[in-house]
Protein backbone atom coordinates (compact mmCIF):
# COMPACT_ATOMS: atom_id res chain seq x y z
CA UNK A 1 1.87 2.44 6.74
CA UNK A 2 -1.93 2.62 6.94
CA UNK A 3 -3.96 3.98 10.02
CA UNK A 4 -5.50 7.61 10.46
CA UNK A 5 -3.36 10.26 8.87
CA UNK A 6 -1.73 10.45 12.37
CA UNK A 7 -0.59 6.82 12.60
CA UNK A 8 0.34 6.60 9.09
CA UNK A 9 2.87 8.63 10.01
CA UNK A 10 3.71 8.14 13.45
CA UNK A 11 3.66 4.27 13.13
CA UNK A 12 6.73 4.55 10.84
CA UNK A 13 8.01 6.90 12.73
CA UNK A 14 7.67 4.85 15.72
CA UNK A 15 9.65 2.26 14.19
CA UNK A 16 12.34 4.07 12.94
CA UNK A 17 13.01 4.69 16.53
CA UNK A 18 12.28 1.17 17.81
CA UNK A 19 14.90 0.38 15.30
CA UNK A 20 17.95 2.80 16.13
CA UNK A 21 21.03 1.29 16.36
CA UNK A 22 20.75 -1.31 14.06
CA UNK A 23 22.53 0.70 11.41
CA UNK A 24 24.99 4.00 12.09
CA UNK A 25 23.71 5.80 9.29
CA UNK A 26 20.15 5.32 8.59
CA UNK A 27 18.39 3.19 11.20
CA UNK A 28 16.17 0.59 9.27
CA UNK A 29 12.32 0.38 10.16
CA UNK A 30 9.53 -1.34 9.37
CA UNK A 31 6.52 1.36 7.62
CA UNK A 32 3.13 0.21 9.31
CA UNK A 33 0.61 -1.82 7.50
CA UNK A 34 0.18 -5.85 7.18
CA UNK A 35 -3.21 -7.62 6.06
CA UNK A 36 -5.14 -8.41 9.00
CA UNK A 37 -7.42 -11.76 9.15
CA UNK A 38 -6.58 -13.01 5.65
CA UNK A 39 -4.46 -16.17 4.08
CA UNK A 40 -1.17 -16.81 2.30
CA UNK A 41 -1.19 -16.74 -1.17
CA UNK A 42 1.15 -17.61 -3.90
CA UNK A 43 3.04 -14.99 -6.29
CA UNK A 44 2.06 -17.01 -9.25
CA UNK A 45 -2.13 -15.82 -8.10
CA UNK A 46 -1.07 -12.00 -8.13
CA UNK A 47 2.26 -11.61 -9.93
CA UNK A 48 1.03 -7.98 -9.85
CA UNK A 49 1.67 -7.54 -6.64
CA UNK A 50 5.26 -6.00 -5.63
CA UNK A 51 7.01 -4.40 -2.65
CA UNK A 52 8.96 -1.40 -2.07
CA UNK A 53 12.75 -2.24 -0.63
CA UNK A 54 15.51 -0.45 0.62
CA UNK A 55 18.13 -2.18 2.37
CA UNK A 56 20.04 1.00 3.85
CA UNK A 57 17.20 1.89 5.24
CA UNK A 58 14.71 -0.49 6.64
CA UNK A 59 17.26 -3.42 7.11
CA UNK A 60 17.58 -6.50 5.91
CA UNK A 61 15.26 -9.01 8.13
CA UNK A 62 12.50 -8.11 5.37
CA UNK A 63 14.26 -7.47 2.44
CA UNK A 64 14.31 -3.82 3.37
CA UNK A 65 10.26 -4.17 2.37
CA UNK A 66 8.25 -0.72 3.77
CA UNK A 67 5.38 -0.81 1.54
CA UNK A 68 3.58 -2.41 -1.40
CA UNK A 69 3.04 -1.26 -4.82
CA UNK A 70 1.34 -2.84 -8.15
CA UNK A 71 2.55 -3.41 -11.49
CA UNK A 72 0.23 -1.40 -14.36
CA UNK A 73 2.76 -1.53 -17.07
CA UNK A 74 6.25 -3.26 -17.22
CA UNK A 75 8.20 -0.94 -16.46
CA UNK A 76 5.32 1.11 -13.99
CA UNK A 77 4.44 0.68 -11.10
CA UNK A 78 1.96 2.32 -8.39
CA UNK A 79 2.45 3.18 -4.92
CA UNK A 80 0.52 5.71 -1.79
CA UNK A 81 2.50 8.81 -2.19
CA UNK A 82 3.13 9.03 1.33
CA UNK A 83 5.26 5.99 0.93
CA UNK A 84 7.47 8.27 -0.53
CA UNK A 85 7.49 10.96 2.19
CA UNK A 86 10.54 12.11 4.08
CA UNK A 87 8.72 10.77 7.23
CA UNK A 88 9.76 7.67 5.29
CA UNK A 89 12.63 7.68 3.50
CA UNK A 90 14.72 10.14 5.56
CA UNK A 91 14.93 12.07 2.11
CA UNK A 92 13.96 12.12 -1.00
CA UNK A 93 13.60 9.10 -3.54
CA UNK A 94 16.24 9.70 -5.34
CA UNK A 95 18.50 10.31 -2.04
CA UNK A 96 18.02 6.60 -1.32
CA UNK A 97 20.68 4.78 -3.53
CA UNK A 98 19.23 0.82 -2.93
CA UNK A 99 15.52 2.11 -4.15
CA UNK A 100 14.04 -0.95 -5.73
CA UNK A 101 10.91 -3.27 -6.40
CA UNK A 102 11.09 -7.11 -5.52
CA UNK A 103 9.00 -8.40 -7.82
CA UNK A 104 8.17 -12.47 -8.46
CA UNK A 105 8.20 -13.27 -4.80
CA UNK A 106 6.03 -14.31 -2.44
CA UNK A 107 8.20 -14.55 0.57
CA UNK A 108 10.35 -11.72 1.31
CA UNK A 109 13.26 -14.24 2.56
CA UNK A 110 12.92 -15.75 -0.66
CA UNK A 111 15.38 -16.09 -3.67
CA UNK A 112 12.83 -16.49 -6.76
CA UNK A 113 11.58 -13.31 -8.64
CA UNK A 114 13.73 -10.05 -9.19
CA UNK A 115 14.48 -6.90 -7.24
CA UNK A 116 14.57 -3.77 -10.51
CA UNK A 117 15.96 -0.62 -9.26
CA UNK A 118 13.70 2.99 -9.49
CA UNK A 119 14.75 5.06 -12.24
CA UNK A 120 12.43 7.93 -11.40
CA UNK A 121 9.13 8.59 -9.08
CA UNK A 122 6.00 10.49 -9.88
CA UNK A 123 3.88 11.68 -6.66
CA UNK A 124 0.59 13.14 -7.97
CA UNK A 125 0.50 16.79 -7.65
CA UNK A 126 -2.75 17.15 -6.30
CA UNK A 127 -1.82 14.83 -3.49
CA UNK A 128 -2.51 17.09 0.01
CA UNK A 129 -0.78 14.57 2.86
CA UNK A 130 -2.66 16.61 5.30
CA UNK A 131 -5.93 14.54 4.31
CA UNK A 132 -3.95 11.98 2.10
CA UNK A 133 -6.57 12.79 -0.88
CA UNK A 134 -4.93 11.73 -4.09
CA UNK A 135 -2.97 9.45 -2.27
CA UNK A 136 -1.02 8.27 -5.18
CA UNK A 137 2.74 7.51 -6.97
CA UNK A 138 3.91 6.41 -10.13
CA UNK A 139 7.76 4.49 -10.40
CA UNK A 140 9.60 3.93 -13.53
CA UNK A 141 11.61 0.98 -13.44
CA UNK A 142 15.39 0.54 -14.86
CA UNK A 143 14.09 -2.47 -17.12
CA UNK A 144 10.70 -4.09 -18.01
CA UNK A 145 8.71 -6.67 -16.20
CA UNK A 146 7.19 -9.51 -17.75
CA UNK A 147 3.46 -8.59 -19.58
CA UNK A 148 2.18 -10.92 -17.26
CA UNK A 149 2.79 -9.20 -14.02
CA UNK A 150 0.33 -6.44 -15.15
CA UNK A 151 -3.01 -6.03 -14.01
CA UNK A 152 -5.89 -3.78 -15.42
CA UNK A 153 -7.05 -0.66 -13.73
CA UNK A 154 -10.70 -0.23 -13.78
CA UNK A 155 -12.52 2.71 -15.14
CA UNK A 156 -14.38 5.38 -13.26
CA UNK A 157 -17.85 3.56 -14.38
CA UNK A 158 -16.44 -0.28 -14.23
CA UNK A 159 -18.89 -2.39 -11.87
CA UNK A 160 -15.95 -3.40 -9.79
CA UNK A 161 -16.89 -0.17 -7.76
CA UNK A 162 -20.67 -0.64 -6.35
CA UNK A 163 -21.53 -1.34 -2.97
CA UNK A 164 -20.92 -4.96 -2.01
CA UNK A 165 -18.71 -6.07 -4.64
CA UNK A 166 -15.98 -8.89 -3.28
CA UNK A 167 -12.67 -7.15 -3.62
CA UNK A 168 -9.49 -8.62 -2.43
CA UNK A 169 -6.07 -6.87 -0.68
CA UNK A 170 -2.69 -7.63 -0.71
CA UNK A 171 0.62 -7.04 1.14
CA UNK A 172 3.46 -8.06 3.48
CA UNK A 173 2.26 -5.49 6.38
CA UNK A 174 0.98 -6.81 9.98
CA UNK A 175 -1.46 -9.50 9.91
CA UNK A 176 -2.72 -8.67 14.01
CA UNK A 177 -2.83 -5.03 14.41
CA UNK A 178 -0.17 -5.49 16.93
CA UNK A 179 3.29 -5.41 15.15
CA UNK A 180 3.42 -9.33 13.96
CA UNK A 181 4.63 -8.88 10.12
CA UNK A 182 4.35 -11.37 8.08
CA UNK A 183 7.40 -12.70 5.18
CA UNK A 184 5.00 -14.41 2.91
CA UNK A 185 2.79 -12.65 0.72
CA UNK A 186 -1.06 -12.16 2.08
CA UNK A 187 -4.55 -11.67 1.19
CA UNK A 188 -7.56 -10.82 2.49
CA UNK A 189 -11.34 -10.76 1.45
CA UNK A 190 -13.01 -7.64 1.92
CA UNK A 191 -16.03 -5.99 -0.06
CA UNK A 192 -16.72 -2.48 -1.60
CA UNK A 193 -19.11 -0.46 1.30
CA UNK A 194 -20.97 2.55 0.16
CA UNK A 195 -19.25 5.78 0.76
CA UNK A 196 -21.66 6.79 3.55
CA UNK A 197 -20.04 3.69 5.93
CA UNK A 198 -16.64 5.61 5.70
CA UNK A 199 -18.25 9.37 5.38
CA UNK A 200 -19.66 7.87 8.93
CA UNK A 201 -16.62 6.30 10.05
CA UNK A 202 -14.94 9.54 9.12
CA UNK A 203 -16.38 12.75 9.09
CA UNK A 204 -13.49 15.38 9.39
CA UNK A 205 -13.44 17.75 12.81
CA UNK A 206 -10.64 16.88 14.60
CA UNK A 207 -9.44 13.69 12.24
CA UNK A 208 -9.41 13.17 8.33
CA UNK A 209 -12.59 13.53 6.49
CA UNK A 210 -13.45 10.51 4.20
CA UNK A 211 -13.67 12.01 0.14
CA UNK A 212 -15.47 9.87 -2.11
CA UNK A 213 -14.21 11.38 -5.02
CA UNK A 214 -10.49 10.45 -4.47
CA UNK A 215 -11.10 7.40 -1.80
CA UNK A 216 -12.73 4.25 -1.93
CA UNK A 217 -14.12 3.04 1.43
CA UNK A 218 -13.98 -1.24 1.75
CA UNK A 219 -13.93 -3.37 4.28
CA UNK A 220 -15.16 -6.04 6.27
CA UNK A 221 -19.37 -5.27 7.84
CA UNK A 222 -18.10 -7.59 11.02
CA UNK A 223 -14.66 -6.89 10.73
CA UNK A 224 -11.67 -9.05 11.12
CA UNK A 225 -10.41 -8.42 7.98
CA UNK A 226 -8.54 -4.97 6.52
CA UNK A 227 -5.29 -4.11 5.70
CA UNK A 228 -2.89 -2.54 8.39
CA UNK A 229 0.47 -1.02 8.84
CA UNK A 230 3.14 -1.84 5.92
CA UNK A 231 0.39 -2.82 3.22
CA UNK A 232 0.60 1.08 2.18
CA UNK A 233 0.29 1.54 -1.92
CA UNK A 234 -0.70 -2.59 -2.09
CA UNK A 235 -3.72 -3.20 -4.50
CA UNK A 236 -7.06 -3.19 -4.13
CA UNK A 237 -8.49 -5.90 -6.51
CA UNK A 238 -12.35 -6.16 -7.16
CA UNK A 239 -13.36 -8.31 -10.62
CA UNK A 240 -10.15 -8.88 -11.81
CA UNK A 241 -8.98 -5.27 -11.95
CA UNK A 242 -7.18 -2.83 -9.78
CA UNK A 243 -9.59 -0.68 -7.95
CA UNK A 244 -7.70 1.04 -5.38
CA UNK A 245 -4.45 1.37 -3.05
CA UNK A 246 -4.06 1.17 0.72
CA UNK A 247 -4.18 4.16 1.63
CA UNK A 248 -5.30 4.94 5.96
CA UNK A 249 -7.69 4.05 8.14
CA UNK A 250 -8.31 4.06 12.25
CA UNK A 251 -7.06 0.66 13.26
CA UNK A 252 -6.83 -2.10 11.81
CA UNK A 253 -9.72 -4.82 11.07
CA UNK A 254 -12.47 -2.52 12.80
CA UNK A 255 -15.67 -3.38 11.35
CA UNK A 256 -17.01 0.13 12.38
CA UNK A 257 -13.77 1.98 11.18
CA UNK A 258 -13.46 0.41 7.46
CA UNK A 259 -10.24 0.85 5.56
CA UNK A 260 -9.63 3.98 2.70
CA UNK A 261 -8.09 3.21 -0.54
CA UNK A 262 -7.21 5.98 -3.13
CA UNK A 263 -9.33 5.65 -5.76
CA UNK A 264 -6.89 4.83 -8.87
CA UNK A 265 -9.56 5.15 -11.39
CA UNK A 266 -10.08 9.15 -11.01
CA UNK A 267 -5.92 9.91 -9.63
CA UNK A 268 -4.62 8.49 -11.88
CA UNK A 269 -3.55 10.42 -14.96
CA UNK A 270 -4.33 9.01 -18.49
CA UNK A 271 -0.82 9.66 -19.54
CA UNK A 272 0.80 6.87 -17.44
């Protein structure tokens, strides 16, 4: 689910109703967000990246997949908070009994890799979902992932972060902008923009107002190339090192609307 604070929520929302009938109890869905204008790539060329499943409640066409996350220890892994919201999950976290991480696996219809339950979730407490500013959840998994699945998170300072650095983004969400999902794993090539592109893009009034201090602002100067609905909490990647999460946006591959990723470097608390 990515899009302006009002489609990151009514775009799941949407689906969830699109969806009804499917199953009695909880009707399955599809959260919004899919990497627009990018390429398929292989699990073994970001084993970091993992998504978010439940079965009960998004179906199983996707492997109940609703958002992406990234692996920053074995047995931790980051997500957007608002993944997490009731909009969401119809609940809370630990209300939804199949809660789990498919990690290892490129395509979603796949058999390779491993799905590791959630033991417990974290949502930053300083996360305000009416501006989505600190836009950012921690999960403990029931057993360890391999070392190698873990990627580095830059520092506050790291070089990864100025203007015009190549950063790449990952996730399973829609690769038009207009519902098509995609099963295989996805990238796209973006770059870091200065945070007066989005503080333009974005200024507050009557939508969300663009905060450098907990966002990152990236995209693509001509567009064609962004994240979109159901890459929500996939990683940001800029020099090898996790830079930020998909967070929202207006539209999808805009080159005058650029896509907002919570900055992990400054939300995210030393202890984890």
């Amino acid at each position: 689910m990515r899009g302006s604070l009002t489609r990151a929520l009514t775009g799941a929302l949407g689906l969830i109703t699109a969806a009804a009938g499917h199953l009695a109890l909880a009707a399955p869905v599809v959260a919004d967000s899919v990497v627009v204008g990018g390429r398929q790539v292989g699990i073994a060329d970001a084993p970091w990246v993992v998504a978010l499943s439940s079965r009960d409640r998004f179906g199983g066409t996707r492997a109940g997949q609703f958002c992406g996350g990234v692996v920053v220890a074995p047995t931790k892994v980051l997500t957007a908070a608002h993944c997490l919201g009731r909009e969401v999950l119809g609940g809370e976290p630990w209300e939804v009994r199949d809660f789990a991480v498919i990690a290892g696996r490129a395509s979603l219809r796949g058999q390779g890799g491993q799905e590791v339950r959630v033991s417990d979730t974290w949502i930053n407490p300083d996360y305000d979902p009416t501006t989505n500013s600190g836009d950012l959840a921690v999960l403990t998994l029931v057993s360890p992932l391999p070392e190698s699945y873990v990627i580095g998170v830059a520092r506050p300072e790291d070089a990864a972060y100025a203007p015009g650095t190549a950063a790449d983004v990952y996730g399973w969400g829609d690769t038009t902008g207009r519902g098509s999902y995609a099963s295989a794993l996805r990238t796209a090539r973006v770059q870091v923009l200065p945070d007066t592109a989005c503080e333009r893009a974005y200024p507050g009034g009557s939508g969300v107002r663009y905060r450098g201090d907990t966002m990152v602002c990236a995209g693509d100067p001509q567009g064609g190339k962004d994240a979109c609905q159901g890459d929500s909490g996939g990683p940001l990647v800029a020099g090898g090192l996790l830079i930020g999460l998909v967070s929202w946006g207006s539209g999808c591959g805009e080159a005058e609307n650029p896509g907002v990723y919570t900055r992990v470097s400054t939300v995210l608390p030393e202890r984890f």
